[in-house]
Protein backbone atom coordinates (compact mmCIF):
# COMPACT_ATOMS: atom_id res chain seq x y z
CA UNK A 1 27.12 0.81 -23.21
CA UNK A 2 23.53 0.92 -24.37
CA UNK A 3 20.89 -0.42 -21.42
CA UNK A 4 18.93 -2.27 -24.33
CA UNK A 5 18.99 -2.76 -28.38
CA UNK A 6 17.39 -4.37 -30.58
CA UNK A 7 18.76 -7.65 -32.52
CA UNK A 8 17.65 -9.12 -35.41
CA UNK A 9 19.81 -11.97 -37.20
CA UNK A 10 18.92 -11.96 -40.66
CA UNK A 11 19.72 -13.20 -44.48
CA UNK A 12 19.53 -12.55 -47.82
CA UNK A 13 16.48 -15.06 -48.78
CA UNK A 14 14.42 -12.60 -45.37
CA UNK A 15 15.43 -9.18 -47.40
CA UNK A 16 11.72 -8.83 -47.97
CA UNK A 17 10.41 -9.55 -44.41
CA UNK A 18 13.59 -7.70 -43.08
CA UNK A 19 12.58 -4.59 -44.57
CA UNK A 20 8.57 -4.93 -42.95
CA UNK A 21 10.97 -5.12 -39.72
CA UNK A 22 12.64 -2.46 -40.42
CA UNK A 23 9.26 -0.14 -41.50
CA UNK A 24 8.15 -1.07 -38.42
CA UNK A 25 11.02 0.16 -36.21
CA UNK A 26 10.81 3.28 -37.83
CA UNK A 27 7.36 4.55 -37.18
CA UNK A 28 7.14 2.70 -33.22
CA UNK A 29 10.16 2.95 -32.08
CA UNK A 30 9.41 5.95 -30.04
CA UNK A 31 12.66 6.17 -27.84
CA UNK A 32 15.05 5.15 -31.04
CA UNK A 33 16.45 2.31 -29.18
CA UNK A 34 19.78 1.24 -31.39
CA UNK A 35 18.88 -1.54 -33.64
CA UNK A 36 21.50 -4.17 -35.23
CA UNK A 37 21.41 -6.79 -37.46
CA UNK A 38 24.11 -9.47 -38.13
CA UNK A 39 23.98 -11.53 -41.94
CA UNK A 40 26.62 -13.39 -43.11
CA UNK A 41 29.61 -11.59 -44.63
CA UNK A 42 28.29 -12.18 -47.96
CA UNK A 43 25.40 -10.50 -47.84
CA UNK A 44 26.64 -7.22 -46.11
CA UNK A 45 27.28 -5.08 -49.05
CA UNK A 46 23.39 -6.38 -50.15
CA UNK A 47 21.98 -5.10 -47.17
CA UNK A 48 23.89 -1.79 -46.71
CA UNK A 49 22.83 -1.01 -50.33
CA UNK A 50 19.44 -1.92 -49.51
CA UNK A 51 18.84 -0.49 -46.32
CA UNK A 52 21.86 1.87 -45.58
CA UNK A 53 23.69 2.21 -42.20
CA UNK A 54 21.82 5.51 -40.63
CA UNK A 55 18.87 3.55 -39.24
CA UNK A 56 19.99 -0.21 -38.32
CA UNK A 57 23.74 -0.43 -37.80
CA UNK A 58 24.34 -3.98 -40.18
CA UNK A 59 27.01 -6.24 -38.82
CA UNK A 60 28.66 -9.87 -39.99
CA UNK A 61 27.68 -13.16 -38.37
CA UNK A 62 31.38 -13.69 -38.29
CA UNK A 63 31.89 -10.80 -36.20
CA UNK A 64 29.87 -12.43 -33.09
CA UNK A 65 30.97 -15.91 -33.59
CA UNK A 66 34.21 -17.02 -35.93
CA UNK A 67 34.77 -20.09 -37.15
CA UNK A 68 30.95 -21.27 -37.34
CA UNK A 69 30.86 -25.07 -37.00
CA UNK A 70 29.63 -26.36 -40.50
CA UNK A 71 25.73 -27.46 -39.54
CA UNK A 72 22.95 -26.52 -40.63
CA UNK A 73 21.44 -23.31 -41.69
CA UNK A 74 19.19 -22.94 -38.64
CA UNK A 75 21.34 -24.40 -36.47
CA UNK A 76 24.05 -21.65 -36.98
CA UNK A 77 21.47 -18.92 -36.59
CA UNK A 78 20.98 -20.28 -33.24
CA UNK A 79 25.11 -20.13 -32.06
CA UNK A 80 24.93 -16.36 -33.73
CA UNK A 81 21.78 -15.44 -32.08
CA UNK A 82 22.80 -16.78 -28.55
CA UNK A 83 26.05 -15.41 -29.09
CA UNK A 84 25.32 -11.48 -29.89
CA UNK A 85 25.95 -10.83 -25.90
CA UNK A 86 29.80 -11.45 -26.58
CA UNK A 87 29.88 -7.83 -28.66
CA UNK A 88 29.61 -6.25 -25.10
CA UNK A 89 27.97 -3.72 -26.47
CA UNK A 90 24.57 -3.40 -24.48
CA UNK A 91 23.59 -5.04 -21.07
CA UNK A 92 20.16 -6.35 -22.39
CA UNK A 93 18.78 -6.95 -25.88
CA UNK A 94 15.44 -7.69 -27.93
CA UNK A 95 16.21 -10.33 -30.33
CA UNK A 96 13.56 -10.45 -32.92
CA UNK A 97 13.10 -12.63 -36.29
CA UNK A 98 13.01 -10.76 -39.75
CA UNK A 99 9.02 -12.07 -40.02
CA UNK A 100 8.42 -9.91 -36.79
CA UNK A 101 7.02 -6.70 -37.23
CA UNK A 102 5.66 -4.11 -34.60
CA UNK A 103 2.40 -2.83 -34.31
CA UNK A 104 2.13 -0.23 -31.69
CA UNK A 105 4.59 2.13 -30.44
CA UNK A 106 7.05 0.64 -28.08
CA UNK A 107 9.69 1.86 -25.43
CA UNK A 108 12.66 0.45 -23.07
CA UNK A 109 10.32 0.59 -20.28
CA UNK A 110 7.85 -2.30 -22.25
CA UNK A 111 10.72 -4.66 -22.01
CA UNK A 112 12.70 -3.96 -18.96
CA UNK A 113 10.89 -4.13 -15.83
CA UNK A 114 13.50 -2.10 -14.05
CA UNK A 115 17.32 -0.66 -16.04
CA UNK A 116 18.47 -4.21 -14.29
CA UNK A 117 16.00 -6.62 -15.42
CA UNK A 118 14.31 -7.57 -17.86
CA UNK A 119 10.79 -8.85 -18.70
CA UNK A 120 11.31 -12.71 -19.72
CA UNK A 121 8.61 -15.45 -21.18
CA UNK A 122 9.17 -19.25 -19.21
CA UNK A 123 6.54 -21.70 -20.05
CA UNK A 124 6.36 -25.58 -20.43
CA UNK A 125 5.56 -25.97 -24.38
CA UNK A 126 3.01 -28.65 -22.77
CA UNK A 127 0.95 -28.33 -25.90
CA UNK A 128 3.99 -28.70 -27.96
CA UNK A 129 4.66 -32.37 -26.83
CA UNK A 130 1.24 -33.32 -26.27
């Protein structure tokens, strides 16, 4: 089991802004940390085409979670997304949107403040209700 990957949930209309991502990864991702992506089932063959399997292993939203509930778009990205941890296939993950690109080279050790935890962000969102 890996300590930490790197998770991006992703879709055909982000193809575009996945592959920035993905150029990204590439040159800063100094340690190679494993990176996976989940799309839906329909657009699996459109991203292994595009992108290939030796960098980013691609798999289905339906692997994570069957039987979506029928909501909306973003609303299912969020059950996939908060769901990835039931793969069991890492003890901590990155989880970062297709329009997120790095800048800098990066390692495990930027993320995790120890192998047992990890760095997290809390804050209020006071300016968001104000």
């Amino acid at each position: 089991m890996e300590n930490l990957i790197i998770y991006c949930k992703s879709f055909n209309k982000d193809i575009n802004r996945f592959s920035v991502l993905l150029e990204s990864l590439k040159k800063y991702n100094t340690q190679n940390l494993k990176f996976y992506t989940s799309v839906p089932e329909s657009d699996i063959s459109l991203f292994k085409n595009k992108f290939g399997t030796d960098y980013v292993n691609i798999i289905s939203d339906e692997e994570i979670y069957n039987n979506l509930p029928s909501m909306r778009g973003w609303e299912q990205q969020q059950v996939v997304k908060s769901s990835f941890w039931k793969l069991n296939i890492c003890k901590n993950y990155l989880m970062i949107d297709s329009d997120s690109y790095f800048i800098k080279p990066f390692k495990q050790e930027d993320f995790l403040y120890s192998d047992d935890i990890p760095y997290t962000v809390i804050h209020e969102q006071k300016e968001l209700f104000s």
